[in-house]
N, C-alpha and C. Protein backbone atom coordinates (compact mmCIF):
# COMPACT_ATOMS: atom_id res chain seq x y z
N UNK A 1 -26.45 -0.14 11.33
CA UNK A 1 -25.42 0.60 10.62
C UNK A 1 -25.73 0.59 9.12
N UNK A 2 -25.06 1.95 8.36
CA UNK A 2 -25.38 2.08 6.94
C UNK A 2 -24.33 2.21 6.44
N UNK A 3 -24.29 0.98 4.90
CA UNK A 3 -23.17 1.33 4.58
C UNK A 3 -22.85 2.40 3.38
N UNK A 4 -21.99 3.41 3.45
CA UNK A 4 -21.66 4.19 2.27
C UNK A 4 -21.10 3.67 1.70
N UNK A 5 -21.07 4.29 -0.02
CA UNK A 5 -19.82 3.99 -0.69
C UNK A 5 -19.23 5.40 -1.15
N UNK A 6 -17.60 5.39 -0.90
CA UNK A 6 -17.10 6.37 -0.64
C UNK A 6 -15.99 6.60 -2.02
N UNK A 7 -16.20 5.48 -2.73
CA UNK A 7 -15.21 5.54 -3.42
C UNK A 7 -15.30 4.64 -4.53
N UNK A 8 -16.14 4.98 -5.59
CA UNK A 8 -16.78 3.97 -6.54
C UNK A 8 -15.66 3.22 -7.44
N UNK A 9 -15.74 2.20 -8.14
CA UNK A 9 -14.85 1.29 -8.71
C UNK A 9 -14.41 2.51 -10.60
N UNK A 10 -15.13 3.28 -10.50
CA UNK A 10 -14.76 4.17 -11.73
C UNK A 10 -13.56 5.27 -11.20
N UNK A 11 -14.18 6.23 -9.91
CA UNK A 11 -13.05 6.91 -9.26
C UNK A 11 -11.79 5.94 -8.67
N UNK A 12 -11.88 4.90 -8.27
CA UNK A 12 -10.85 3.83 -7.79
C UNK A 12 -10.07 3.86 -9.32
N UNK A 13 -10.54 3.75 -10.53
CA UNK A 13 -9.65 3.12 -11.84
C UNK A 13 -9.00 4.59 -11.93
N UNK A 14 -9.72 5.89 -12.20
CA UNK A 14 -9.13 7.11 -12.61
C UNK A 14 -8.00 7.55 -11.55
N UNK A 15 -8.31 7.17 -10.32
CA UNK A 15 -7.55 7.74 -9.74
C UNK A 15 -5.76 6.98 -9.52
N UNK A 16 -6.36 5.91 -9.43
CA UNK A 16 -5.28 4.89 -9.86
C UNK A 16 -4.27 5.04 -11.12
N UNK A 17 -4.66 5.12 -12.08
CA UNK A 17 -4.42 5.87 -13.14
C UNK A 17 -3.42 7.07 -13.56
N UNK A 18 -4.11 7.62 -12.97
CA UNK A 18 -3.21 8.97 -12.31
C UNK A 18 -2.03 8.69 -11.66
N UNK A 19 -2.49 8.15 -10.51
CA UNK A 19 -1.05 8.11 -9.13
C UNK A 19 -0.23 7.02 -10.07
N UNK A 20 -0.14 6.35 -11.40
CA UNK A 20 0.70 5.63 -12.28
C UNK A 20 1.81 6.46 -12.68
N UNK A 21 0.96 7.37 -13.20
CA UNK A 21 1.90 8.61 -14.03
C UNK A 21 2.81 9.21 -12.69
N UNK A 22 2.08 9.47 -12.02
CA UNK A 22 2.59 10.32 -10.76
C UNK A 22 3.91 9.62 -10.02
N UNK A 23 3.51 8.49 -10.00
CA UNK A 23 4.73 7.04 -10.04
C UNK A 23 5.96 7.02 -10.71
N UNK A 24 5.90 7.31 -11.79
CA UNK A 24 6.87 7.22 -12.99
C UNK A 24 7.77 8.82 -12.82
N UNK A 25 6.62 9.45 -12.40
CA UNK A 25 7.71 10.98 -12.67
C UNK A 25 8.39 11.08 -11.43
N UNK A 26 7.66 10.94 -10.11
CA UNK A 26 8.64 10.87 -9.02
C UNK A 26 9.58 9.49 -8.62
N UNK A 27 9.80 8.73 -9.58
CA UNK A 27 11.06 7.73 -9.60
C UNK A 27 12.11 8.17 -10.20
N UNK A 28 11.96 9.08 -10.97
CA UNK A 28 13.37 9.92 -11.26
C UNK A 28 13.78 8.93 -12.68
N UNK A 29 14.89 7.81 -11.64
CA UNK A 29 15.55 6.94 -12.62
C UNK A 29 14.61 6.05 -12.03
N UNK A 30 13.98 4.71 -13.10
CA UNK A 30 13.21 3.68 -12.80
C UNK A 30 14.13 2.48 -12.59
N UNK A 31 15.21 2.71 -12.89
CA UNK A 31 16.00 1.38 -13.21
C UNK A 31 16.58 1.05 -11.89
N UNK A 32 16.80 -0.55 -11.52
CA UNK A 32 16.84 -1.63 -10.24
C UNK A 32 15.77 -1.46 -9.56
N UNK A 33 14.60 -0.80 -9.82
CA UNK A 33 13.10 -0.53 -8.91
C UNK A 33 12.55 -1.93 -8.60
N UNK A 34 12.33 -2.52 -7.66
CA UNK A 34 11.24 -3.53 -7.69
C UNK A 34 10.01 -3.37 -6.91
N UNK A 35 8.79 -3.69 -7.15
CA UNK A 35 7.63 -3.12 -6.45
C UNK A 35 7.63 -4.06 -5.52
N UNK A 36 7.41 -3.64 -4.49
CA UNK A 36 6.90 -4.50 -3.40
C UNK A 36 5.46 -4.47 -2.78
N UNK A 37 4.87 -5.75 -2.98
CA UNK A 37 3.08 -5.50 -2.50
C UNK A 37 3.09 -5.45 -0.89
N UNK A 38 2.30 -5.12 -0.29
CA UNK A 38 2.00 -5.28 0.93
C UNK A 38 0.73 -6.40 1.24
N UNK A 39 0.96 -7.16 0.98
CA UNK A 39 -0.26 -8.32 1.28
C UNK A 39 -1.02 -8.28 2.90
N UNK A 40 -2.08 -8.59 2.63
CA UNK A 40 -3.34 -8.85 1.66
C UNK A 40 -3.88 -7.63 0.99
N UNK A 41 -4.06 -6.72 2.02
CA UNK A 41 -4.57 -5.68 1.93
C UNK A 41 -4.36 -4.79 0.47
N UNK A 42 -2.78 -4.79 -0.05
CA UNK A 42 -2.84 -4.00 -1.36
C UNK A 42 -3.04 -4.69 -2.35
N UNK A 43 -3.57 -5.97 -2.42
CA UNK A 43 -3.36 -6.67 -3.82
C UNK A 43 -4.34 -6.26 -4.71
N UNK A 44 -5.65 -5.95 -4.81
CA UNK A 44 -6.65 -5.40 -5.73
C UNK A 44 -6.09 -3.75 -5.72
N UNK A 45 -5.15 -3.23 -5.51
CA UNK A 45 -4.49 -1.90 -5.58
C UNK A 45 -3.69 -2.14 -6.33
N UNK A 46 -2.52 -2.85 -6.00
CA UNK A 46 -1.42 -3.14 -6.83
C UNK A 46 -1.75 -3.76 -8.19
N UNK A 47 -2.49 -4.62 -8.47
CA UNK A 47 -2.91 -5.23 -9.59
C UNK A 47 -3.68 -4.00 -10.46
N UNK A 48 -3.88 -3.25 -9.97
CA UNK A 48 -4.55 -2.23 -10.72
C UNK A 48 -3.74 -1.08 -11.14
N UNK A 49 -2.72 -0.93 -10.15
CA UNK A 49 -1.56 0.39 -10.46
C UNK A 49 -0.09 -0.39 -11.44
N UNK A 50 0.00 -1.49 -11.29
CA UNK A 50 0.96 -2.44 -12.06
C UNK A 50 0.39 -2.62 -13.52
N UNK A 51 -0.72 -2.96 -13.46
CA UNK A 51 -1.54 -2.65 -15.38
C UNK A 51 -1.55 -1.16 -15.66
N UNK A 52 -1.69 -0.24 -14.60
CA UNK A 52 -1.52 1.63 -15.33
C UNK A 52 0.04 1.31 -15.49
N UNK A 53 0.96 0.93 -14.88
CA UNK A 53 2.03 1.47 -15.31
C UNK A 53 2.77 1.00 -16.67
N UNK A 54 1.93 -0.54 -16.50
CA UNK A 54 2.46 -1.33 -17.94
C UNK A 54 1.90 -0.59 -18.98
N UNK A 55 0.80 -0.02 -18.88
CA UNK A 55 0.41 0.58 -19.85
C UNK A 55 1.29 2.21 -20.69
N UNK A 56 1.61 2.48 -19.28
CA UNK A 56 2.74 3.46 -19.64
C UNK A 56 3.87 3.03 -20.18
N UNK A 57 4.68 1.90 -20.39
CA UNK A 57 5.29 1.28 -20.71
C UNK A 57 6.41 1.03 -19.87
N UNK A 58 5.91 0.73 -18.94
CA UNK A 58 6.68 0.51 -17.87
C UNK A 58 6.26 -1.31 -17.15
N UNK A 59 7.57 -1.81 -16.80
CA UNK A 59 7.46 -3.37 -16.42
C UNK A 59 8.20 -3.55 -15.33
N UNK A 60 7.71 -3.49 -13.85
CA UNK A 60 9.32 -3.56 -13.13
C UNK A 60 8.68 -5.03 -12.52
N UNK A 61 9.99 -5.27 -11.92
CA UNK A 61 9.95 -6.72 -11.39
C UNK A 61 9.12 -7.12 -9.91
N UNK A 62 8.78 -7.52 -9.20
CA UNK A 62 7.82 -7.95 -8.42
C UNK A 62 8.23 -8.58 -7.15
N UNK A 63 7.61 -8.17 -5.82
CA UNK A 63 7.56 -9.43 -4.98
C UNK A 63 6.97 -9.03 -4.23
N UNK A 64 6.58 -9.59 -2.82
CA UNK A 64 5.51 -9.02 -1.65
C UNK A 64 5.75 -9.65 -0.58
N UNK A 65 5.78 -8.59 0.41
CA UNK A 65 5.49 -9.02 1.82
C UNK A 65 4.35 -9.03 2.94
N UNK A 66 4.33 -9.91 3.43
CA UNK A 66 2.89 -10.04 4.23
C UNK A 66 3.24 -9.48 5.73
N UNK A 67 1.89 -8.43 5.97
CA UNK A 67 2.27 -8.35 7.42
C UNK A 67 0.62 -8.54 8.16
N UNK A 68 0.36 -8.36 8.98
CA UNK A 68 -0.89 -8.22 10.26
C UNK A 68 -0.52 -7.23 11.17
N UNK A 69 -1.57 -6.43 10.92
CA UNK A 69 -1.64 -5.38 11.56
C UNK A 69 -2.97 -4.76 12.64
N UNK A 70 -3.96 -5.41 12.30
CA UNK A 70 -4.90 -5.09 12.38
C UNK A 70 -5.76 -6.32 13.34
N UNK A 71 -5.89 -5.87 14.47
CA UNK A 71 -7.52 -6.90 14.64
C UNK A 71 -8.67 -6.78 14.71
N UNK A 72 -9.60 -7.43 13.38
CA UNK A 72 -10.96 -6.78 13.07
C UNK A 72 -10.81 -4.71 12.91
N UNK A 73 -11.02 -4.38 13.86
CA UNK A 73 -10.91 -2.60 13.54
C UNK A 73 -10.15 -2.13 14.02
N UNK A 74 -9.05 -2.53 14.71
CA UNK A 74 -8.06 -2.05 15.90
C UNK A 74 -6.72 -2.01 15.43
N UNK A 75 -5.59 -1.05 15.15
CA UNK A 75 -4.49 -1.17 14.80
C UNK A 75 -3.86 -1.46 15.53
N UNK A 76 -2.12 -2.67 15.36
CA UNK A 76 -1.25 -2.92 16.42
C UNK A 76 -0.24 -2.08 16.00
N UNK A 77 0.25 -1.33 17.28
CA UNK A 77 1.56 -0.71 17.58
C UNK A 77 2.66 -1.60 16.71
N UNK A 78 2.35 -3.28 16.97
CA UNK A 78 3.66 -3.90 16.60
C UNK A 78 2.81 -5.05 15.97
N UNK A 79 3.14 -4.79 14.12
CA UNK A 79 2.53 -5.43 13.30
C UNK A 79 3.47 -7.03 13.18
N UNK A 80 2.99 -7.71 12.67
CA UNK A 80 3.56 -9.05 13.04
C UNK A 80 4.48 -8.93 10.90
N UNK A 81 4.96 -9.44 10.69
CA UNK A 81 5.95 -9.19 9.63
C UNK A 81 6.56 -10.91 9.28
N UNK A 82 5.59 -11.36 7.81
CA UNK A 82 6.05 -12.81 7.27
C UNK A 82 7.01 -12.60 6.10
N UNK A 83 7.70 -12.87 6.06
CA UNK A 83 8.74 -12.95 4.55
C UNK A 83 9.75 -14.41 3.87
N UNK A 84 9.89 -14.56 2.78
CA UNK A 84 10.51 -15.41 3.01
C UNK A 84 11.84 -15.33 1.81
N UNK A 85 11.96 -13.88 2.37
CA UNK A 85 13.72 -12.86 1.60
C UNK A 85 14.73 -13.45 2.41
N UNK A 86 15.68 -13.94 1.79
CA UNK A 86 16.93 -14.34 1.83
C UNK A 86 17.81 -13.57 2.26
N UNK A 87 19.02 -13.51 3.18
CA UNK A 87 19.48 -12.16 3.64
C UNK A 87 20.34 -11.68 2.26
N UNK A 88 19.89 -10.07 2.67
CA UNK A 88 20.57 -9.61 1.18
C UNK A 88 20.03 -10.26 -0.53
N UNK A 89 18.50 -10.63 -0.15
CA UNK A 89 18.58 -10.96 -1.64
C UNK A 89 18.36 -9.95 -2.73
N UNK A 90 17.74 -8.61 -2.20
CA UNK A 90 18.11 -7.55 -3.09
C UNK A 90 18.85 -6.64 -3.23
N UNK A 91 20.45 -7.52 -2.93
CA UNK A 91 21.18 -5.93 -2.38
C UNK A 91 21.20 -5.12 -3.99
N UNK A 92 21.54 -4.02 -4.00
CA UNK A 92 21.76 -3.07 -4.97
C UNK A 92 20.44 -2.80 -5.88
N UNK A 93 19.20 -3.21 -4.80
CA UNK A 93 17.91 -2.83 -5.64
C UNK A 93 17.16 -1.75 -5.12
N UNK A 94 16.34 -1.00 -5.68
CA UNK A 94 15.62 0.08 -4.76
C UNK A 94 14.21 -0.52 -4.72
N UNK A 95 13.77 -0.19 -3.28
CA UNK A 95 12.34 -1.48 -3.37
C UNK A 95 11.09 0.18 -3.60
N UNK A 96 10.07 -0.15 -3.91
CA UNK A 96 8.84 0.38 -3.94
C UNK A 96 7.65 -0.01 -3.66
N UNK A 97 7.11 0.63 -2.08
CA UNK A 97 6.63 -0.40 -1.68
C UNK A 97 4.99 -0.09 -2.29
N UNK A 98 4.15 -0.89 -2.12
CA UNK A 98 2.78 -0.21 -2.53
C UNK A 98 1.44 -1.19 -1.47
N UNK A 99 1.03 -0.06 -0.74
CA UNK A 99 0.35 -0.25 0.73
C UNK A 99 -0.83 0.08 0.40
N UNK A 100 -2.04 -0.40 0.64
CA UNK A 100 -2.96 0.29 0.88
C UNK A 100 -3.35 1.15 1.49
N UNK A 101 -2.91 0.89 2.97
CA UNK A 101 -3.87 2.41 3.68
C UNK A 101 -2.20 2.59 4.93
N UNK A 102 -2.01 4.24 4.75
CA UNK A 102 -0.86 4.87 5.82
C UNK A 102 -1.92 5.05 7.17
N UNK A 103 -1.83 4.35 7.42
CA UNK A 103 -2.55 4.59 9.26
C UNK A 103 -1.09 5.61 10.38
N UNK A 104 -1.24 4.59 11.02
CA UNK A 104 -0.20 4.96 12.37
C UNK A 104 1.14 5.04 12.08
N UNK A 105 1.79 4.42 10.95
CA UNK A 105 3.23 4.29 10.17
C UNK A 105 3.98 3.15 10.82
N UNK A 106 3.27 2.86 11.61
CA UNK A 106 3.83 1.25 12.48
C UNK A 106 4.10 0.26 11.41
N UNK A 107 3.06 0.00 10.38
CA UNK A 107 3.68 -0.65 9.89
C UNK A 107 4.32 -0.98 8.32
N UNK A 108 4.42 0.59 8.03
CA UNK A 108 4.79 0.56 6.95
C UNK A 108 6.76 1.03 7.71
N UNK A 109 6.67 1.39 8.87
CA UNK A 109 8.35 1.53 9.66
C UNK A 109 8.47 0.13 9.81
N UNK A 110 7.71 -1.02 10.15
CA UNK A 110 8.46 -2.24 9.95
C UNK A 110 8.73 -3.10 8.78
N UNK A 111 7.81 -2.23 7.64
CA UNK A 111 8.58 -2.86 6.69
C UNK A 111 9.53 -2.62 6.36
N UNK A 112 9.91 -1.33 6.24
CA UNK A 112 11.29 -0.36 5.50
C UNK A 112 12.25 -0.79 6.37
N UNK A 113 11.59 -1.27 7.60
CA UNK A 113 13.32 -2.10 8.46
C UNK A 113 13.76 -3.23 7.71
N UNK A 114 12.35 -4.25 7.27
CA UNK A 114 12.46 -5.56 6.91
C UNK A 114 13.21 -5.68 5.34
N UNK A 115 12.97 -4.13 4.85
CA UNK A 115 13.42 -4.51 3.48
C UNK A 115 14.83 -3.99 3.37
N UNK A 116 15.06 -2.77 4.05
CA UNK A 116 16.06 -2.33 4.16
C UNK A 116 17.14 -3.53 4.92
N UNK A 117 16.71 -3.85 5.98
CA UNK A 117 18.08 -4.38 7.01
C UNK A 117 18.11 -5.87 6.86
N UNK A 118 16.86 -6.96 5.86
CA UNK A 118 17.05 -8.08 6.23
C UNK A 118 17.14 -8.44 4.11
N UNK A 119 16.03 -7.92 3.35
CA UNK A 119 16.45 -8.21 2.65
C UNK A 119 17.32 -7.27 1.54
N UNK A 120 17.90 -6.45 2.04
CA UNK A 120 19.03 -6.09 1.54
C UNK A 120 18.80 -4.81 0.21
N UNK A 121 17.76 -4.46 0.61
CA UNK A 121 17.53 -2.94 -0.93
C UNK A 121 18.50 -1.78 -0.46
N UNK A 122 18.81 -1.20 -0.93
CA UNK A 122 20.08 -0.61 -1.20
C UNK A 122 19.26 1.00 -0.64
N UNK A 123 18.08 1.20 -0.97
CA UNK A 123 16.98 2.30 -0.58
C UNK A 123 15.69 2.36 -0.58
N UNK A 124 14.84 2.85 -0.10
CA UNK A 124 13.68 2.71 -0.74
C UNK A 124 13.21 4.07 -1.74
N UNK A 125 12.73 3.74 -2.78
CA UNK A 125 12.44 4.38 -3.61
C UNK A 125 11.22 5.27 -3.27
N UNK A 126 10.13 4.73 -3.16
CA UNK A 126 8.96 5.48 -2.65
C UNK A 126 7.80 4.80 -2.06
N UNK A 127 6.76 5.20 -1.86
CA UNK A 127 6.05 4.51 -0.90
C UNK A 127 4.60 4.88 -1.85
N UNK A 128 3.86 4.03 -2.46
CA UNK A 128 2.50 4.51 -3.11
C UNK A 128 1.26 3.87 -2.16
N UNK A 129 0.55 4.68 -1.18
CA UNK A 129 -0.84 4.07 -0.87
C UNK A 129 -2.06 4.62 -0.81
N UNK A 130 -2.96 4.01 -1.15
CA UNK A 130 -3.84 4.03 -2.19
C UNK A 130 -4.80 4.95 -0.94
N UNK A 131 -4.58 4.76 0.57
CA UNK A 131 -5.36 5.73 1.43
C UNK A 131 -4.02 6.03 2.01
N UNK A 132 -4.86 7.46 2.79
CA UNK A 132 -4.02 8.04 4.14
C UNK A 132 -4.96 8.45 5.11
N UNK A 133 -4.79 8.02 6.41
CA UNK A 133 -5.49 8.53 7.34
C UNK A 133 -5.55 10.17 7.58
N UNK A 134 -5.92 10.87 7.67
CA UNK A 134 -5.46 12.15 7.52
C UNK A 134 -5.53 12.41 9.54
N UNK A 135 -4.21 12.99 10.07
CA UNK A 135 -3.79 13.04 11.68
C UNK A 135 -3.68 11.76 12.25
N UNK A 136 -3.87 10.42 11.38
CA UNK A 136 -3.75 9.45 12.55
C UNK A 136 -2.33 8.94 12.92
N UNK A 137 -0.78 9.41 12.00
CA UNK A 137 0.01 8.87 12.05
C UNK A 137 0.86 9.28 13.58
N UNK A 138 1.22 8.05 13.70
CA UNK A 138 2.43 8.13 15.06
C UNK A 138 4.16 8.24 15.27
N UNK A 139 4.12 7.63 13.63
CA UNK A 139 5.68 7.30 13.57
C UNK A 139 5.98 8.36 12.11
N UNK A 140 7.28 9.25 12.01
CA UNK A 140 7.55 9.72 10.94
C UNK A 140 8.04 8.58 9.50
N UNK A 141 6.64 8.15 8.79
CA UNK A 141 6.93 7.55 7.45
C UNK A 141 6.41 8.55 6.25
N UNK A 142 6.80 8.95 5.48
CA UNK A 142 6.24 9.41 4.32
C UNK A 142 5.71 9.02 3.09
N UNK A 143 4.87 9.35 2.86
CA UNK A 143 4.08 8.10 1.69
C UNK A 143 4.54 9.39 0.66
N UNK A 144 5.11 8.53 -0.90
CA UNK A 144 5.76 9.66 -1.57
C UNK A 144 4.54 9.67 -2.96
N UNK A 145 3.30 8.60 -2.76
CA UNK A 145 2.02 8.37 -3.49
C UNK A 145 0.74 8.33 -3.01
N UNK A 146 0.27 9.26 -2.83
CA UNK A 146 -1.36 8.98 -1.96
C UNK A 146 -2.13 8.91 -2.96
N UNK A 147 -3.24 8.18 -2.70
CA UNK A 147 -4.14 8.11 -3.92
C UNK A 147 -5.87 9.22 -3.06
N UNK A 148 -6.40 8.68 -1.98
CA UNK A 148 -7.19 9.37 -1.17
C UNK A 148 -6.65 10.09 0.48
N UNK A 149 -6.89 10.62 0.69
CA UNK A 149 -7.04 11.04 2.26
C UNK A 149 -8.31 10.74 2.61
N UNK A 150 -8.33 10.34 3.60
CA UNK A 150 -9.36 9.86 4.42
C UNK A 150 -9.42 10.22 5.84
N UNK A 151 -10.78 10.73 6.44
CA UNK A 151 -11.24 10.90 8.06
C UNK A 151 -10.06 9.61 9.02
N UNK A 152 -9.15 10.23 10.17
CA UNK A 152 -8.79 9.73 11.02
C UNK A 152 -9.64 8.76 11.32
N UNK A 153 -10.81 8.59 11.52
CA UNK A 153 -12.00 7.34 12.36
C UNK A 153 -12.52 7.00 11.62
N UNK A 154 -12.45 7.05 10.08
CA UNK A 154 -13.64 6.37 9.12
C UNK A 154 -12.83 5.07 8.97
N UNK A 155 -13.17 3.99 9.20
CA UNK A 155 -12.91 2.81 9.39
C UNK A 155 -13.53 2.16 7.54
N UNK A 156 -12.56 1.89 6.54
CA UNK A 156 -13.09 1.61 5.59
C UNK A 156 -12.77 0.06 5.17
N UNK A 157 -13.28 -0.23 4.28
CA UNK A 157 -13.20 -1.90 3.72
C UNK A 157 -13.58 -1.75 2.46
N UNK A 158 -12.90 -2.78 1.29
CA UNK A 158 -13.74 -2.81 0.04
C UNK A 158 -12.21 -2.60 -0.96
N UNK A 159 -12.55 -3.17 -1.96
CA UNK A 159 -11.36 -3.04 -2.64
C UNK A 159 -9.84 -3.95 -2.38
N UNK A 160 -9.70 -4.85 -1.88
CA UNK A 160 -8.94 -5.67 -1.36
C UNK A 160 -8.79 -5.37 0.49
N UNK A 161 -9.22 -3.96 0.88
CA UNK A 161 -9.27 -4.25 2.44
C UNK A 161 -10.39 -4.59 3.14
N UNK A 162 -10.38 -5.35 4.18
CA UNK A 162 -11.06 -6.24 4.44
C UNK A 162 -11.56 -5.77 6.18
N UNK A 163 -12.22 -5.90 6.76
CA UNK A 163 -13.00 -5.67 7.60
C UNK A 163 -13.17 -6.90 8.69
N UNK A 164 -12.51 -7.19 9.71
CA UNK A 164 -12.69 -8.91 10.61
C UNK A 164 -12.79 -10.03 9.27
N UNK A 165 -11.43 -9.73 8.13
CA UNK A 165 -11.91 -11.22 6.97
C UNK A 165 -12.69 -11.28 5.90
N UNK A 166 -13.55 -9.97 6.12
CA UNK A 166 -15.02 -9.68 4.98
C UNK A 166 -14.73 -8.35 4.15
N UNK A 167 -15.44 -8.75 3.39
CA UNK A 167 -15.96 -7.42 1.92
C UNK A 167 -14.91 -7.12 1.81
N UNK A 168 -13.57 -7.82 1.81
CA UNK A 168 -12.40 -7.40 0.96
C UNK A 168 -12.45 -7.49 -1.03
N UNK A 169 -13.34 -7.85 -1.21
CA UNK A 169 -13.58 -8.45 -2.64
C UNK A 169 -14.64 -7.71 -3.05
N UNK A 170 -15.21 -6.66 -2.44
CA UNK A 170 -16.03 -5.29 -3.25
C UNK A 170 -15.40 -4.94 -3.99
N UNK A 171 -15.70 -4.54 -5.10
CA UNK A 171 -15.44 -3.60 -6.20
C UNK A 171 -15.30 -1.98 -5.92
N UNK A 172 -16.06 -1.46 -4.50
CA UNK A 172 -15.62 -0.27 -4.13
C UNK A 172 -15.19 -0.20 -2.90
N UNK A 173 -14.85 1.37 -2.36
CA UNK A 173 -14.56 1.26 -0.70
C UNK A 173 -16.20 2.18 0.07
N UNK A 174 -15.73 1.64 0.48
CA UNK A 174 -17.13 1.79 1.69
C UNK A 174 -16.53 1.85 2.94
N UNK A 175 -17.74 2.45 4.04
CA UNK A 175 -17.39 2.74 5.28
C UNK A 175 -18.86 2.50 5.88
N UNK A 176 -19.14 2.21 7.20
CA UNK A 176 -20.06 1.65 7.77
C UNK A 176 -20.26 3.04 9.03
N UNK A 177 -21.04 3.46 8.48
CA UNK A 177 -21.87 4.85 9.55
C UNK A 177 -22.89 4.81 10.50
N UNK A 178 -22.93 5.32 11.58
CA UNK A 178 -24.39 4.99 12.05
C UNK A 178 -25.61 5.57 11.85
C-alpha cells in the first residue's frame, strides 16, 4: 500500500482558518456558546480552530467529550460515549460541538443526546467538522461547519485521527491506496 497525502499541514491551517470566520458568522449571537471537543480524534482540529477564533477575537469557554466509535477501520452503529457532566451542568448553555470526521451520524446523534438530555445545553448551536464523508451518512445530523468532503471509502488518518492507534500525530491527512 501507498500512502497519499491528501491534505497538507498549509491547506489544513488555511482552511481551518476560514471555517473560524465561517464559525463566528453562522453563530449569530456567540454569547452562552461553549465548544465542545470530541476526543481523541478532534483535538489537533480543535486546537487549531480555537487559536483562529481567538485570533478573531473571540474566547468561548471549553470542555470535551470522549466517545469510540471506530475499530481499527470499521464504524460502530453504537458508539460507546465517556463523560463526566453532571446532570444539567450546562443548563441555559448552547454547546458547539467540534468533530473531526461526519461519517454515519451515529455518533455525532449520540452525542447531541448526551449533551442535550444528560448534560443539560439548552441547544446545540452548531456542529464544525473538519471532514465529511460525502453519501456515507445513515442518521439525519447536520454538520453546520465542514472543512473537507471526502470519498465515502477513503479511509483517512493524520492530523489527530488515528488509524488502529497510529499516525494520529502527522502533521497532514493521508489515506493509504493500493
Amino acid at each position: 500500500m501507498i500512502e497519499t497525502i491528501l491534505y497538507t499541514p498549509e491547506q489544513l491551517a488555511e482552511r481551518i482558518k476560514q471555517l473560524a470566520t465561517e464559525i463566528i458568522d453562522t453563530l449569530v449571537t456567540p454569547e452562552n456558546v461553549v465548544l465542545v471537543i470530541v476526543m481523541e480524534g478532534a483535538m489537533q482540529f480543535a486546537a487549531a480552530l480555537i487559536q483562529a477564533m481567538g485570533q478573531l477575537g473571540y474566547d468561548f469557554p471549553q470542555t470535551s467529550i470522549k466517545t469510540h466509535s471506530y475499530d481499527a477501520t470499521t464504524s460502530s452503529r453504537e458508539p460507546e460515549i465517556s463523560t463526566l457532566f453532571k446532570p444539567n451542568q450546562f443548563a441555559g448553555q448552547r454547546a458547539f460541538i467540534i468533530e473531526d470526521i461526519l461519517d454515519t451520524g451515529h455518533t455525532l446523534q449520540a452525542i447531541i443526546a448526551e449533551l442535550l438530555n444528560v448534560a443539560g445545553f439548552a441547544e446545540i448551536a452548531g456542529i464544525a467538522c473538519l471532514f465529511a464523508r460525502n453519501g456515507a451518512q445513515e442518521v439525519p445530523v447536520e454538520a453546520t461547519n465542514i472543512g473537507f468532503v471526502i470519498s465515502s471509502d477513503a479511509f483517512i488518518y493524520g492530523f489527530g485521527i488515528d488509524v488502529g492507534g497510529q499516525k494520529r500525530s502527522l502533521p497532514h491527512v493521508a489515506a493509504q491506496v493500493d
